[in-house]
C-alpha atoms as a PDB file:
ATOM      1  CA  UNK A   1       4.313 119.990  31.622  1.00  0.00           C
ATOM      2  CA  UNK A   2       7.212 121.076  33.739  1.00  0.00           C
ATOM      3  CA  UNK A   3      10.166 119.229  34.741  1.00  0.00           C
ATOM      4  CA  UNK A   4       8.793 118.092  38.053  1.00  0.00           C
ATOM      5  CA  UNK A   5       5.760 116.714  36.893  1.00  0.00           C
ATOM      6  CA  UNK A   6       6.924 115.255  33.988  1.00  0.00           C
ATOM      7  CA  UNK A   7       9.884 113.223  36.076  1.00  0.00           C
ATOM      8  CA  UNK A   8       6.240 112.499  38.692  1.00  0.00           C
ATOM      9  CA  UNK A   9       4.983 110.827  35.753  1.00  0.00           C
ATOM     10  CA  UNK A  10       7.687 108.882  34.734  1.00  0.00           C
ATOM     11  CA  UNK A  11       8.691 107.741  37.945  1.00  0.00           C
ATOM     12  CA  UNK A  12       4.294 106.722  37.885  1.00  0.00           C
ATOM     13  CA  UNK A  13       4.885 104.689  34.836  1.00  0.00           C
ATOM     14  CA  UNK A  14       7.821 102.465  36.007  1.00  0.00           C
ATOM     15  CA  UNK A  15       6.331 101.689  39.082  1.00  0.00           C
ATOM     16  CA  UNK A  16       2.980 100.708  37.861  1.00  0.00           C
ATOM     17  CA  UNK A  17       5.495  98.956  35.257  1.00  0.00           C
ATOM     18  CA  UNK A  18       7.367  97.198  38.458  1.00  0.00           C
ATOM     19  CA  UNK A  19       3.970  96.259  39.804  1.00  0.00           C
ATOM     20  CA  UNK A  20       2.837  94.239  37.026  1.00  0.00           C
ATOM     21  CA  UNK A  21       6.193  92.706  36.674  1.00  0.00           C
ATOM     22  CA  UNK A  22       6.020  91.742  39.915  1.00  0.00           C
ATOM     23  CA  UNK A  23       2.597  90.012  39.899  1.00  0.00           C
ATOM     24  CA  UNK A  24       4.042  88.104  37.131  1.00  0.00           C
ATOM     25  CA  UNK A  25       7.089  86.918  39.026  1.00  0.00           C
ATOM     26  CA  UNK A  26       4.996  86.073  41.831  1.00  0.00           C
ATOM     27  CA  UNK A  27       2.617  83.398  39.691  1.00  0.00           C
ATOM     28  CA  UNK A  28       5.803  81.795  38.111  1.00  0.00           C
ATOM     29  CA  UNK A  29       7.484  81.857  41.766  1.00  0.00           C
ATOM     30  CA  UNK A  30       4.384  80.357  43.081  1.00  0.00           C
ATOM     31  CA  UNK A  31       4.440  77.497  40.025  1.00  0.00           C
ATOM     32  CA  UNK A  32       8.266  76.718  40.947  1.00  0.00           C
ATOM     33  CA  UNK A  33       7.429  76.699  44.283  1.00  0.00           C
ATOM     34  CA  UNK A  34       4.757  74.498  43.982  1.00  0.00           C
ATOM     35  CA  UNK A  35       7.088  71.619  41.904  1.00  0.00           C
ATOM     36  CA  UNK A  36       9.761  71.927  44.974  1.00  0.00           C
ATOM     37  CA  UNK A  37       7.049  71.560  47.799  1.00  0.00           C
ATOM     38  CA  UNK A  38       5.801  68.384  45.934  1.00  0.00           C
ATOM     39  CA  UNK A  39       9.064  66.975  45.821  1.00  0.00           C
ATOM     40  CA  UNK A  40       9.683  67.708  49.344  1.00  0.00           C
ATOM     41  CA  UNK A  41       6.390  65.947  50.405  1.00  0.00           C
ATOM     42  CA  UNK A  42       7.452  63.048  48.783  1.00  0.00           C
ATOM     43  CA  UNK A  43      10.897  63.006  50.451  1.00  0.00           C
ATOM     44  CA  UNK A  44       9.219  63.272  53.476  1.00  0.00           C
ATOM     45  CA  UNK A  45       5.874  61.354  53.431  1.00  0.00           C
ATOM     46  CA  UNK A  46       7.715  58.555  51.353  1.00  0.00           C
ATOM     47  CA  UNK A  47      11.599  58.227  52.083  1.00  0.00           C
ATOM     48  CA  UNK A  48      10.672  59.339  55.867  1.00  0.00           C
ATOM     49  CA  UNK A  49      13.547  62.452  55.590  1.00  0.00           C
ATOM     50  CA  UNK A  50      13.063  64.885  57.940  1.00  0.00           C
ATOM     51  CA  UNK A  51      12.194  68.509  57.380  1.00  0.00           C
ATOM     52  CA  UNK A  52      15.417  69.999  58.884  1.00  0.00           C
ATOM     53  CA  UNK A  53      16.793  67.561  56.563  1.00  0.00           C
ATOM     54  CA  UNK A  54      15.435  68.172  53.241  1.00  0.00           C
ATOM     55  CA  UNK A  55      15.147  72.153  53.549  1.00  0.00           C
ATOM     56  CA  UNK A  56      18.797  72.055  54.707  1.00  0.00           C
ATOM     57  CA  UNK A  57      19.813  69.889  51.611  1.00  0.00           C
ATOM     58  CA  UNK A  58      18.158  72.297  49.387  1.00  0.00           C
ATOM     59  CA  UNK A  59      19.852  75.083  50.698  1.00  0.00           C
ATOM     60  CA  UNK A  60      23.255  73.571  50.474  1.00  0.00           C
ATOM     61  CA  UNK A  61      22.827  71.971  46.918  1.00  0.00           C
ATOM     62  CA  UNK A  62      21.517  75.674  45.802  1.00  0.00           C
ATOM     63  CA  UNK A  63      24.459  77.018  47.261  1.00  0.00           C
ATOM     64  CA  UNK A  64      27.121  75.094  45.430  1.00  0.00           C
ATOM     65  CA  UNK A  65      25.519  75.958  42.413  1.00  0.00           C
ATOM     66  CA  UNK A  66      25.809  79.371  43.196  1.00  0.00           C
ATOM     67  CA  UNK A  67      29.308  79.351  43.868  1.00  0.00           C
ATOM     68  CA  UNK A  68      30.204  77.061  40.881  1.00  0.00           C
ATOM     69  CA  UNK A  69      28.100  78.940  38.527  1.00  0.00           C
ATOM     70  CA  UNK A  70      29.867  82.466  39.336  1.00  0.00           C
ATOM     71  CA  UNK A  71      33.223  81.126  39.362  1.00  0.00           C
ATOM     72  CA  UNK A  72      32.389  79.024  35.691  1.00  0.00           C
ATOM     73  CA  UNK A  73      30.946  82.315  34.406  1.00  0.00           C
ATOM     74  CA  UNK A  74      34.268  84.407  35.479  1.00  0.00           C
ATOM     75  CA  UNK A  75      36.317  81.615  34.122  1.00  0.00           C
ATOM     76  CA  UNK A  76      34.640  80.959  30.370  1.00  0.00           C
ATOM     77  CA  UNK A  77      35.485  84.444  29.958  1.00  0.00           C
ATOM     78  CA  UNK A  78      38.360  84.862  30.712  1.00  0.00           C
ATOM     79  CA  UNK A  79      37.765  87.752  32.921  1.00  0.00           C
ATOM     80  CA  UNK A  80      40.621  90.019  34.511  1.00  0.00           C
ATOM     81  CA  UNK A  81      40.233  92.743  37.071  1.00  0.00           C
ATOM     82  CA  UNK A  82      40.047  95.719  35.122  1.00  0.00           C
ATOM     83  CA  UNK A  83      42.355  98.295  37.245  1.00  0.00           C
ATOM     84  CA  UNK A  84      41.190 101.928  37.865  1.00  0.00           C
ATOM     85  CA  UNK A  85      44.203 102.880  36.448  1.00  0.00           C
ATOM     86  CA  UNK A  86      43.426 101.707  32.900  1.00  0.00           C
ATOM     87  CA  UNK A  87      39.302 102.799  33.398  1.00  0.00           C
ATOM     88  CA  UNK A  88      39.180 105.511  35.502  1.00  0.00           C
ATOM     89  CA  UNK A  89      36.054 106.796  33.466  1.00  0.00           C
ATOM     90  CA  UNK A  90      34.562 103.291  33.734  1.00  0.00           C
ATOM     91  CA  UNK A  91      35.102 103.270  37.461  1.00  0.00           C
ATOM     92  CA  UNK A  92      33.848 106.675  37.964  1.00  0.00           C
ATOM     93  CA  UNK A  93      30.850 105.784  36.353  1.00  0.00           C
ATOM     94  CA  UNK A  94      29.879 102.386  38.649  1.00  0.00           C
ATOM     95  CA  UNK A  95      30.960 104.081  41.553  1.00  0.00           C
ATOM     96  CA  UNK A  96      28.463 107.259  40.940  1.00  0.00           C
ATOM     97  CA  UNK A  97      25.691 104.524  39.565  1.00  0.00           C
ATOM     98  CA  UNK A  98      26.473 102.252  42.685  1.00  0.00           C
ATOM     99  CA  UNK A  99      25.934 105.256  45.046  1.00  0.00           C
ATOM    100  CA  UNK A 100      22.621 106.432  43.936  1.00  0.00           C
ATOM    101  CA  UNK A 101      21.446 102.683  43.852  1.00  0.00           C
ATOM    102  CA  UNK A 102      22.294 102.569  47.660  1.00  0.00           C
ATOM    103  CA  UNK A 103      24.539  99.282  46.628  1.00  0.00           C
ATOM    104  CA  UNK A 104      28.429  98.885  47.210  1.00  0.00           C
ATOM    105  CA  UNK A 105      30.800  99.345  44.331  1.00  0.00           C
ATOM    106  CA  UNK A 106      30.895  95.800  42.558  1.00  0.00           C
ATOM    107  CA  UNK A 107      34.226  94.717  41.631  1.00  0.00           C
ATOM    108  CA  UNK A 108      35.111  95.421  38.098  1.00  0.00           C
ATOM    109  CA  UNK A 109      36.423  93.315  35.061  1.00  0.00           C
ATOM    110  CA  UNK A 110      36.952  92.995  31.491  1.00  0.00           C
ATOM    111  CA  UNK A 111      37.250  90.041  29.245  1.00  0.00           C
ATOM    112  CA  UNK A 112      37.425  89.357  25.820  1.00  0.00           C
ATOM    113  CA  UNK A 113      34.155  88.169  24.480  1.00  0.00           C
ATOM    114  CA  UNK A 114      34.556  88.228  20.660  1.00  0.00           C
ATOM    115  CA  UNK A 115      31.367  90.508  20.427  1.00  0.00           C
ATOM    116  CA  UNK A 116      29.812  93.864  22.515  1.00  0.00           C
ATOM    117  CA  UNK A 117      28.428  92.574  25.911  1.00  0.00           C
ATOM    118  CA  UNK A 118      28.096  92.434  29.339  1.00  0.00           C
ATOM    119  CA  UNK A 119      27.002  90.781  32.749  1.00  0.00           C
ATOM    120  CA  UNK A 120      26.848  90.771  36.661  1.00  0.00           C
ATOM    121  CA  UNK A 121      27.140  88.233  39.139  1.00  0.00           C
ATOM    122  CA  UNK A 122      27.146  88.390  42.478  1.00  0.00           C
ATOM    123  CA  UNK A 123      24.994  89.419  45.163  1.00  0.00           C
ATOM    124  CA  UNK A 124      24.627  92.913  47.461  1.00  0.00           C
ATOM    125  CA  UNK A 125      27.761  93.811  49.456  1.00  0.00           C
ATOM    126  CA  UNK A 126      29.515  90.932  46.703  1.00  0.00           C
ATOM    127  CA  UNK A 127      28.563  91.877  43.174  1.00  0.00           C
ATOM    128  CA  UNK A 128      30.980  91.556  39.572  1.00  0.00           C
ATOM    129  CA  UNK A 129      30.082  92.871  36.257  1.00  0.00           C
ATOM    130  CA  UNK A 130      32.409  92.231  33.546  1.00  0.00           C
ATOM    131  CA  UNK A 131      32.558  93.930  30.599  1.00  0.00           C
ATOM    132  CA  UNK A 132      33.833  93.374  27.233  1.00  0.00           C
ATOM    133  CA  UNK A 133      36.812  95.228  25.598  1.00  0.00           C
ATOM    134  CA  UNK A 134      34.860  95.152  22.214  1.00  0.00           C
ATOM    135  CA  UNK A 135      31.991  97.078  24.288  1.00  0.00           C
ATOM    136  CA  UNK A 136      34.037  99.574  25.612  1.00  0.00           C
ATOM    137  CA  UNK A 137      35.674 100.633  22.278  1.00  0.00           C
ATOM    138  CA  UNK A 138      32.130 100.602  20.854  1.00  0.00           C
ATOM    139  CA  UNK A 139      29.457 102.583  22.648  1.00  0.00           C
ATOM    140  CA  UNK A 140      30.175 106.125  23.995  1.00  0.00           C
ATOM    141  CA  UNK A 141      29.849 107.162  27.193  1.00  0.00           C
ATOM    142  CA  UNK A 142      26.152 107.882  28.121  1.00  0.00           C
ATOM    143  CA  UNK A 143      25.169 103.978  26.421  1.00  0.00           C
ATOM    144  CA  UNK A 144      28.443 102.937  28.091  1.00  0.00           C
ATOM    145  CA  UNK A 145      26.317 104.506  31.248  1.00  0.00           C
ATOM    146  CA  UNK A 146      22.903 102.979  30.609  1.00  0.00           C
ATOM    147  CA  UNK A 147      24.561  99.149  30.319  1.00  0.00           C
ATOM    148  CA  UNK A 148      26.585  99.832  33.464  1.00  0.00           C
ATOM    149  CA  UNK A 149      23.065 100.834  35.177  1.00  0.00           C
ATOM    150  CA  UNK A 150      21.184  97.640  33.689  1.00  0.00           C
ATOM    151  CA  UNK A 151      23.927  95.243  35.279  1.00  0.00           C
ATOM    152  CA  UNK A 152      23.813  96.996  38.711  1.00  0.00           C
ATOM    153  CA  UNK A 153      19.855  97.046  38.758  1.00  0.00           C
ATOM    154  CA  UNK A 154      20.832  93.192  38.442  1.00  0.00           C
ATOM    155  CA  UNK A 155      22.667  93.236  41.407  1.00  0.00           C
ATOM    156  CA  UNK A 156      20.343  95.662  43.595  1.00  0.00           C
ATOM    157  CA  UNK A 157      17.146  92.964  42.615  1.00  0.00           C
ATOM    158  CA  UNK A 158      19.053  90.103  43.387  1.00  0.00           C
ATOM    159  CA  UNK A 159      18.260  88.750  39.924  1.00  0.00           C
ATOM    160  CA  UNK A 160      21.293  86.330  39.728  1.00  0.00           C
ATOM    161  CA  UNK A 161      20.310  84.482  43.308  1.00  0.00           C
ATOM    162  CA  UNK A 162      17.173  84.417  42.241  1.00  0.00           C
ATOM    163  CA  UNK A 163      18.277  82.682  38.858  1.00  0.00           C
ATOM    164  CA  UNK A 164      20.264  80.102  40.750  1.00  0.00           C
ATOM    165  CA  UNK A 165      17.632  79.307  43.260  1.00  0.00           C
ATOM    166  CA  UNK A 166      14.803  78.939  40.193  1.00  0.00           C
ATOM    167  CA  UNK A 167      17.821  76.697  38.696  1.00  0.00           C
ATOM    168  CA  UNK A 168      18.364  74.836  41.457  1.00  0.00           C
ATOM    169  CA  UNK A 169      14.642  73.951  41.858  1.00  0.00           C
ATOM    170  CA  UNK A 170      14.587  72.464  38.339  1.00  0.00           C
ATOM    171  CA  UNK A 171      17.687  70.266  39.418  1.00  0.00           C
ATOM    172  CA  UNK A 172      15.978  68.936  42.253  1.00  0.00           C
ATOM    173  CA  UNK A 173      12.527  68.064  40.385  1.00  0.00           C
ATOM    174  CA  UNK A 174      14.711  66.750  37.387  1.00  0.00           C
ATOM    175  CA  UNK A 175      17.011  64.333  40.114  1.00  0.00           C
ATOM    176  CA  UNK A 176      13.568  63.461  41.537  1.00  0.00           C
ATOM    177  CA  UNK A 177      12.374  62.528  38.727  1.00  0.00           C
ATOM    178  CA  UNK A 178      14.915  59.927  38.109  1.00  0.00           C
ATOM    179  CA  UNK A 179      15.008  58.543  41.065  1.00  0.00           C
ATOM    180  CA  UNK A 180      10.812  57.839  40.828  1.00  0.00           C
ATOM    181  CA  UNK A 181      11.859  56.078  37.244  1.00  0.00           C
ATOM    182  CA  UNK A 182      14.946  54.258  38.847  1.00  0.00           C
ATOM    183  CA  UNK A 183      12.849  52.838  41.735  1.00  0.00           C
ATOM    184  CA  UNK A 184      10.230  51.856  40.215  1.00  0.00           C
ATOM    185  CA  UNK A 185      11.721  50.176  37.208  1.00  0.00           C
ATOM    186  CA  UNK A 186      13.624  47.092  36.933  1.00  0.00           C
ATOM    187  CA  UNK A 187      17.048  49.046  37.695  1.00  0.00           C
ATOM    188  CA  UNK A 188      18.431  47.596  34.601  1.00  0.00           C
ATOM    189  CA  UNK A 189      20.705  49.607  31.917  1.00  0.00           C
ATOM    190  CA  UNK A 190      16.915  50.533  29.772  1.00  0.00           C
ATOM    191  CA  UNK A 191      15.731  52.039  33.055  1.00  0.00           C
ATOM    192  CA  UNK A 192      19.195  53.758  33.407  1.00  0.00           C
ATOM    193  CA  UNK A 193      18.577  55.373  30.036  1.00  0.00           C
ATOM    194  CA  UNK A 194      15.120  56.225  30.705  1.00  0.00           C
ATOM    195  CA  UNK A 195      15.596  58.030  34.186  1.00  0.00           C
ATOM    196  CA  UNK A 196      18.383  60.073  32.233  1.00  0.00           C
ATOM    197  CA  UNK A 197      16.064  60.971  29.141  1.00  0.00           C
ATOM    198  CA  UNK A 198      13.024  61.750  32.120  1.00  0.00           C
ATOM    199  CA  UNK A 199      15.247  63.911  34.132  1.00  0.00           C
ATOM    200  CA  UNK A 200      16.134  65.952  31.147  1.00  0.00           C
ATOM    201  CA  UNK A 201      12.607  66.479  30.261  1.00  0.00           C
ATOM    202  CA  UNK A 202      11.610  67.228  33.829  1.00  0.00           C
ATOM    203  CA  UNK A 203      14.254  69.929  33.979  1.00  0.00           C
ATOM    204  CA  UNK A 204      13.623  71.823  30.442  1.00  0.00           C
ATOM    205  CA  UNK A 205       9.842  72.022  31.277  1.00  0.00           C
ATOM    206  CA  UNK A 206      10.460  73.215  34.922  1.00  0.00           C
ATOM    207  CA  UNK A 207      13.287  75.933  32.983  1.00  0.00           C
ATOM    208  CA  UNK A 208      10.584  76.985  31.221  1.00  0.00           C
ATOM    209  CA  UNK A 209       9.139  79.029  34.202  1.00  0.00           C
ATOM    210  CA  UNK A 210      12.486  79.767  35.326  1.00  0.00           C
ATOM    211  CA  UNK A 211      13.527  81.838  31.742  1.00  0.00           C
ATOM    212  CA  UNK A 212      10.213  83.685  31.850  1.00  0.00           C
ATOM    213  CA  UNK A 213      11.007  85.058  35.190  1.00  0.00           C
ATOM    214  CA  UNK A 214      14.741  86.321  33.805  1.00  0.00           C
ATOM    215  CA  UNK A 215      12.948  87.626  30.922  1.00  0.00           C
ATOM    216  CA  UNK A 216      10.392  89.775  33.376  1.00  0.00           C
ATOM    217  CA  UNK A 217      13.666  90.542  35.080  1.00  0.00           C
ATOM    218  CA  UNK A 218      15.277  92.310  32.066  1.00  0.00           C
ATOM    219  CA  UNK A 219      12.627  94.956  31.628  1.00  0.00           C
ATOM    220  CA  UNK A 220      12.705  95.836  35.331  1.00  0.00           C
ATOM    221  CA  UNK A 221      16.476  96.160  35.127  1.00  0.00           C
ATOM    222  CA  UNK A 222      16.099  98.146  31.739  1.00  0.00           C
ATOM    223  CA  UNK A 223      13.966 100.217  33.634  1.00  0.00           C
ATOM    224  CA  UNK A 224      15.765 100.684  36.554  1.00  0.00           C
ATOM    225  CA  UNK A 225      18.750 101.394  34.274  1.00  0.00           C
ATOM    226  CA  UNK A 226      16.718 104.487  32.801  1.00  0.00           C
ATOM    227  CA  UNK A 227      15.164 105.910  36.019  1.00  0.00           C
ATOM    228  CA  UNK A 228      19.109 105.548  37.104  1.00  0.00           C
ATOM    229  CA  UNK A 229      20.705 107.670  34.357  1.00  0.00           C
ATOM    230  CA  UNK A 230      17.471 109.880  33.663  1.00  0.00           C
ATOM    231  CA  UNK A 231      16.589 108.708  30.219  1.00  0.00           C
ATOM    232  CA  UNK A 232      16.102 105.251  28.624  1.00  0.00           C
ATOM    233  CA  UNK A 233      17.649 106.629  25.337  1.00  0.00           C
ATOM    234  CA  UNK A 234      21.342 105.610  26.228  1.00  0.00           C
ATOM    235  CA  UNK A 235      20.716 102.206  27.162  1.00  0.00           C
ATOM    236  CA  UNK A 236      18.181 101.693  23.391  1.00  0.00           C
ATOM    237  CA  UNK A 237      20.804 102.715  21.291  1.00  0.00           C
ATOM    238  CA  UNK A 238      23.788 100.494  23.552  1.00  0.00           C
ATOM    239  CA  UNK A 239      21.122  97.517  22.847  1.00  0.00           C
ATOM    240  CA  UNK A 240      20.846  98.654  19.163  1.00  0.00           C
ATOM    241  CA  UNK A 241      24.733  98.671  18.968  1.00  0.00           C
ATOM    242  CA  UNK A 242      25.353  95.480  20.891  1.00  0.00           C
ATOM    243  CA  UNK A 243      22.474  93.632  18.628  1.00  0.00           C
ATOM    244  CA  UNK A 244      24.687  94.477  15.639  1.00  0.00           C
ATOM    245  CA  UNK A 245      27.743  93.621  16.988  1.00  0.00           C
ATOM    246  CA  UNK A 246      26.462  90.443  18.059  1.00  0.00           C
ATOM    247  CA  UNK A 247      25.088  89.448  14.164  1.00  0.00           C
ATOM    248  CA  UNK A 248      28.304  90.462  12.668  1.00  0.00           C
ATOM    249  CA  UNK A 249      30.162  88.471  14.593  1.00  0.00           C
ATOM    250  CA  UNK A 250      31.436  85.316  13.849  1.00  0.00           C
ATOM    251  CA  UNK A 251      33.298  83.914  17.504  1.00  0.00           C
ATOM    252  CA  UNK A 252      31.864  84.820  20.510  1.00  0.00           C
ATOM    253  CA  UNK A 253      33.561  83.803  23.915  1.00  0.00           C
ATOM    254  CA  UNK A 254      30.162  83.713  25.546  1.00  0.00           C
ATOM    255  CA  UNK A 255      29.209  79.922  26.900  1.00  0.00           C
ATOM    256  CA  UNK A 256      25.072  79.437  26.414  1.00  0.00           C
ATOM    257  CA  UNK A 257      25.481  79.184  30.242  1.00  0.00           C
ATOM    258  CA  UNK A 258      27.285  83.021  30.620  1.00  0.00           C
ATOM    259  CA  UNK A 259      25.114  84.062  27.447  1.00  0.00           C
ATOM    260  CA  UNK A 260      21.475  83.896  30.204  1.00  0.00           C
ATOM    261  CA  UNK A 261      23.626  86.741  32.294  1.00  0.00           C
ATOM    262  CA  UNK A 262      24.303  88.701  29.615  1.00  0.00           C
ATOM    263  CA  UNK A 263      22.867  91.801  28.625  1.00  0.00           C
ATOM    264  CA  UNK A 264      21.947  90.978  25.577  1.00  0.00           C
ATOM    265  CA  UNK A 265      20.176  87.381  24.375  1.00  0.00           C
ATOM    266  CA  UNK A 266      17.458  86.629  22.071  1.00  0.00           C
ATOM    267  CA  UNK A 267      15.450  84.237  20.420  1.00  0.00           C
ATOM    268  CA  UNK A 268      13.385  83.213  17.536  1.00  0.00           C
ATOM    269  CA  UNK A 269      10.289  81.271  17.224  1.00  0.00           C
ATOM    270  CA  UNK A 270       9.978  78.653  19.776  1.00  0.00           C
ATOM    271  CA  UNK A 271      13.022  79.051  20.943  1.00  0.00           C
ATOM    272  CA  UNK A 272      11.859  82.080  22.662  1.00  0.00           C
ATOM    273  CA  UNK A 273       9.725  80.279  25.334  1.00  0.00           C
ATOM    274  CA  UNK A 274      13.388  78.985  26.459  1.00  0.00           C
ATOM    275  CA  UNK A 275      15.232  82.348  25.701  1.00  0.00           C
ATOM    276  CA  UNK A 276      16.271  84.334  29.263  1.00  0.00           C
ATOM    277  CA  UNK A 277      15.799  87.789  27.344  1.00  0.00           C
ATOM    278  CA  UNK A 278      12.618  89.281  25.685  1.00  0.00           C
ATOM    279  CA  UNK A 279      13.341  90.396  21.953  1.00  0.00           C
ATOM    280  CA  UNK A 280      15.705  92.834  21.707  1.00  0.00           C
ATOM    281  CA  UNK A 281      13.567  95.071  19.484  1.00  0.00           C
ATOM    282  CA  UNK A 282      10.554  94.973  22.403  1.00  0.00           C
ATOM    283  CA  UNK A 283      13.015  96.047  24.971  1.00  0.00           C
ATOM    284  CA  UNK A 284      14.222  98.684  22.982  1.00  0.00           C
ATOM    285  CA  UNK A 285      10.422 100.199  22.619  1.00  0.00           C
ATOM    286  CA  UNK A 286       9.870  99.850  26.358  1.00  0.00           C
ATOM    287  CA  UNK A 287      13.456 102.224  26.409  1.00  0.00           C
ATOM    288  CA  UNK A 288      11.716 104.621  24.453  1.00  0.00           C
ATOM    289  CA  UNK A 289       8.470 105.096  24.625  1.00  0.00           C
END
């Protein structure tokens, strides 16, 4: 097989890849969807709200937690603008990876996480990845390349809005929630308690839809990351180093809340219906094969 075909064929297998990734995303949207439009109906049909109202509420409550979120991941960092001056290499890179994309340059910055890692927030046109100094002194230049890619595939898909806005709709069921215990209890300090207890329940089962659309989101970055750079090979071993880095280390400086942004993020047993990555050792097959 020559060059040409064989890059045909990849580029055949992602996007049949993308395509049931996408049909995936679209049940779960549907699901979360679904859980918003019921709460709506009841904000409407029962509390008399108007539309205008309640769709512009939503918007605006989604939107804080946008802008909190991003500012609260920056912050538990302790990120700092990484100057071109001390990176050019690292610039270079985004800049040539940004370009071929067809997104802007994000802005750039390092922080000190205690282990190898990386994230993005931001939007298209308004993007940030940060980067770790204990990632840059440990992966070379072509993994350095393939984790640069998987952030700005985040960027380019929208992932983080889309995180915020699945976030947000658990909020809202989760407040609605309480309020239904609230008004039709006793409003004493028991029913108090219990609207709390409800409205946490009502937002971990409602997460539950809202990590297995950032774990489908992962694999399309991954593979966006490898179409990007030309091979997936960079970006396995990066997630091979990272993995190790993370289970030797003993402090990390990554919040559970910064940890879902991150490039790398596991879990074990159950706790992988509420983990926000797919197994590390999965994604790393996907890479390669």
């Amino acid at each position: 097989m020559d060059h040409r075909a064989y890059t045909a064929a990849v580029r055949e297998i992602i996007v049949m890849s993308h395509l049931g990734l996408t049909l995936r995303m679209a049940i779960v949207g549907s699901i979360l969807f679904g859980f918003y439009a019921v709460v709506a109906a009841v904000a409407i049909g029962v509390f008399g709200l108007p539309l205008w109202l309640v769709l512009l509420g939503s918007i605006a409550f989604v939107g804080v937690q946008y802008k909190i979120g991003k500012w609260a991941a920056l912050r538990s960092v302790g990120a700092e603008d990484l100057p071109e001056s001390q990176a050019p290499e690292v610039h270079r890179q985004v800049e040539s990876l940004a370009n071929d994309m067809g997104i802007d340059k994000p802005r750039l910055m390092i922080a000190s996480m205690g282990v190898p890692n990386a994230f993005a927030v931001g939007r298209k046109g308004a993007g940030t990845v940060v980067v770790s100094r204990e990632l840059l002194q440990r992966l070379d230049s072509d993994e350095r390349a393939g984790v640069l890619a998987h952030e700005l595939a985040h960027i380019s898909n929208r992932d983080v809005v889309m995180m915020v806005v699945g976030q947000g709709i658990a909020s809202i069921v989760a407040i609605a929630a309480e309020w239904a215990v609230l008004l039709t209890g006793e409003n004493d300090l028991s029913d108090f308690f219990l609207a709390v207890v409800v409205g946490q329940i009502t937002q971990m089962l409602v997460m539950v839809f809202v990590f297995a659309i950032s774990r489908y989101r992962e694999y399309v970055a991954d593979s966006d990351a490898a179409d990007a750079i030309g091979s997936g090979e960079p970006l396995a071993r990066a997630l091979e180093k990272i993995s190790r880095g993370n289970e030797r280390a003993r402090d990390s400086g990554v919040t559970a809340e910064t940890n879902a942004l991150c490039i790398f993020g596991d879990g074990t047993g159950l706790g992988r219906l509420f983990a926000t990555h797919p197994p590390i050792e999965k994604r790393i097959n996907r890479l390669r094969n």
